[in-house]
Protein backbone atom coordinates (compact mmCIF):
# COMPACT_ATOMS: atom_id res chain seq x y z
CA UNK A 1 -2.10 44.40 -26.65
CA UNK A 2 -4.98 45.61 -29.19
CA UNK A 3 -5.63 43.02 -31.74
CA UNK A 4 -4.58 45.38 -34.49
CA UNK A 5 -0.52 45.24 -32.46
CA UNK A 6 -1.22 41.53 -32.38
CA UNK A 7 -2.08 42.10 -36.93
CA UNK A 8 0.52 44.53 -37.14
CA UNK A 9 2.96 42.14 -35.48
CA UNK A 10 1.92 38.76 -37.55
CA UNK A 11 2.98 41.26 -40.48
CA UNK A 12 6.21 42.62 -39.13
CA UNK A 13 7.43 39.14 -38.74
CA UNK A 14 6.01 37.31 -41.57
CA UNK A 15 8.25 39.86 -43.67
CA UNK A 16 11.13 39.10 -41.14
CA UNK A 17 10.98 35.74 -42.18
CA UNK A 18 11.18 36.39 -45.73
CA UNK A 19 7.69 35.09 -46.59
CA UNK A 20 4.71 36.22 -48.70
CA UNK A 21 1.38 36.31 -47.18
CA UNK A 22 0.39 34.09 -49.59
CA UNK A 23 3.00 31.73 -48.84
CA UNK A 24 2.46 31.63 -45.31
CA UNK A 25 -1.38 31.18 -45.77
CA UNK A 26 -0.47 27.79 -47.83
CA UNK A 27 2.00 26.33 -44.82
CA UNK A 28 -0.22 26.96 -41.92
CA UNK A 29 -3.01 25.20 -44.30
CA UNK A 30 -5.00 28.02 -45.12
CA UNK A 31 -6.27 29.66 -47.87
CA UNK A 32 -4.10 31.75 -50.33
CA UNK A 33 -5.50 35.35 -48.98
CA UNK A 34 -5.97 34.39 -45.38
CA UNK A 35 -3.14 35.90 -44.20
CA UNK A 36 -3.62 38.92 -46.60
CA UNK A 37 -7.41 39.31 -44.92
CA UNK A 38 -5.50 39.02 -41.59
CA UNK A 39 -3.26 42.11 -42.60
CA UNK A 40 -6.25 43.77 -44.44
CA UNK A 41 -9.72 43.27 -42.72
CA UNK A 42 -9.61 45.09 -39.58
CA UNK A 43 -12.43 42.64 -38.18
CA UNK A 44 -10.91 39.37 -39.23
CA UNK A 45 -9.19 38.02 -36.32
CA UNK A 46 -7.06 34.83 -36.30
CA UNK A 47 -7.74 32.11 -33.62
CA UNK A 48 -5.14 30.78 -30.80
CA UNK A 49 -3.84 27.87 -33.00
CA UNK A 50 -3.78 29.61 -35.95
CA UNK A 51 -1.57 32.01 -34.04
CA UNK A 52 0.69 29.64 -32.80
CA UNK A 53 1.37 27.73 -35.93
CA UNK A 54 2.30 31.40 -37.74
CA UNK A 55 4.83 31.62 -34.92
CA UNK A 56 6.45 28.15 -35.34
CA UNK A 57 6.21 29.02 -38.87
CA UNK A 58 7.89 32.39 -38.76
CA UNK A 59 10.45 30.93 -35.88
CA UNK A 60 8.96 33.56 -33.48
CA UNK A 61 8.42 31.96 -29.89
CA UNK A 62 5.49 33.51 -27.58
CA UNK A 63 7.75 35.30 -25.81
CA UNK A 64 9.33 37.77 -28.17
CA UNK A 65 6.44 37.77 -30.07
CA UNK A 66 4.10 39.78 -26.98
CA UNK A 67 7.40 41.15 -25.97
CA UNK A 68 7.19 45.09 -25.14
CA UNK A 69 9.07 45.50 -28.42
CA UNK A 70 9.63 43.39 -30.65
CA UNK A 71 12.41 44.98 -32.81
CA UNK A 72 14.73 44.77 -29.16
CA UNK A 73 13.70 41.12 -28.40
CA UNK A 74 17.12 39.44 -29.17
CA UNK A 75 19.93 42.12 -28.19
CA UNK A 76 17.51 42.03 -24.56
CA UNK A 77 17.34 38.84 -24.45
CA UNK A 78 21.43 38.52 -24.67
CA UNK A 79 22.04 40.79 -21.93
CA UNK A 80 19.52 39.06 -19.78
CA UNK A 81 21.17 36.07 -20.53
CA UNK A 82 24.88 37.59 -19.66
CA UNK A 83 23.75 39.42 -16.82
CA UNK A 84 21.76 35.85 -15.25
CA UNK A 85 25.50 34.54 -15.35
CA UNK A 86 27.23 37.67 -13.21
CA UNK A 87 27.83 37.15 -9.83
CA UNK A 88 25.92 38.90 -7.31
CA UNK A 89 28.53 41.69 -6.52
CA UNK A 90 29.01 41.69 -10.34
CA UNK A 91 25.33 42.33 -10.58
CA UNK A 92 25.37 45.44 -8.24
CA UNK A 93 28.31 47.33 -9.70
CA UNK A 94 26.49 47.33 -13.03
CA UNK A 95 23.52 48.81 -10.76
CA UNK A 96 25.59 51.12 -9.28
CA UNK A 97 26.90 52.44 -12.37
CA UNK A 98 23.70 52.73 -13.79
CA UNK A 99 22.00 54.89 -11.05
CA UNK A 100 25.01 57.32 -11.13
């Protein structure tokens, strides 16, 4: 992932979570246009724990966040979740019905 996806991304769910980038720069103790420099400044880059704590903030763990795409994340994650509680044989009928 380029660091402009990893920008683009700290955008996409900063708006998800309803927040201003102003906003968000105040909670994770920054100043008022550091997360607007973040969106704007294409050599501005923000460090591990700055990441993190915009995560926490936005209620975005690690996973979904570097997750192949994003928008999917949750309705993925659900049918990983109800196809980890299938039965084997279960399991391979859904692969069977897939491959024909």
């Amino acid at each position: 992932m380029t660091i402009k996806e990893i920008i683009n991304r700290i955008s996409f769910i900063r708006a998800n979570a309803n927040l201003s980038a102003r906003e968000l720069s105040l909670i994770i103790g920054k100043n008022p246009a550091y997360i607007t420099q973040l969106e704007t400044t294409s050599s501005f880059e923000p460090s591990l724990s700055t990441l993190l704590d915009i995560l926490t903030v936005c209620n975005v763990s690690i996973e979904e966040f570097f997750y192949h795409d994003i928008q999917q994340y949750k309705n993925d994650k659900k049918l990983l979740d109800f196809f980890s509680t299938l039965s084997e044989k279960q399991k391979e009928a859904i692969i069977h019905l897939y491959d024909t």
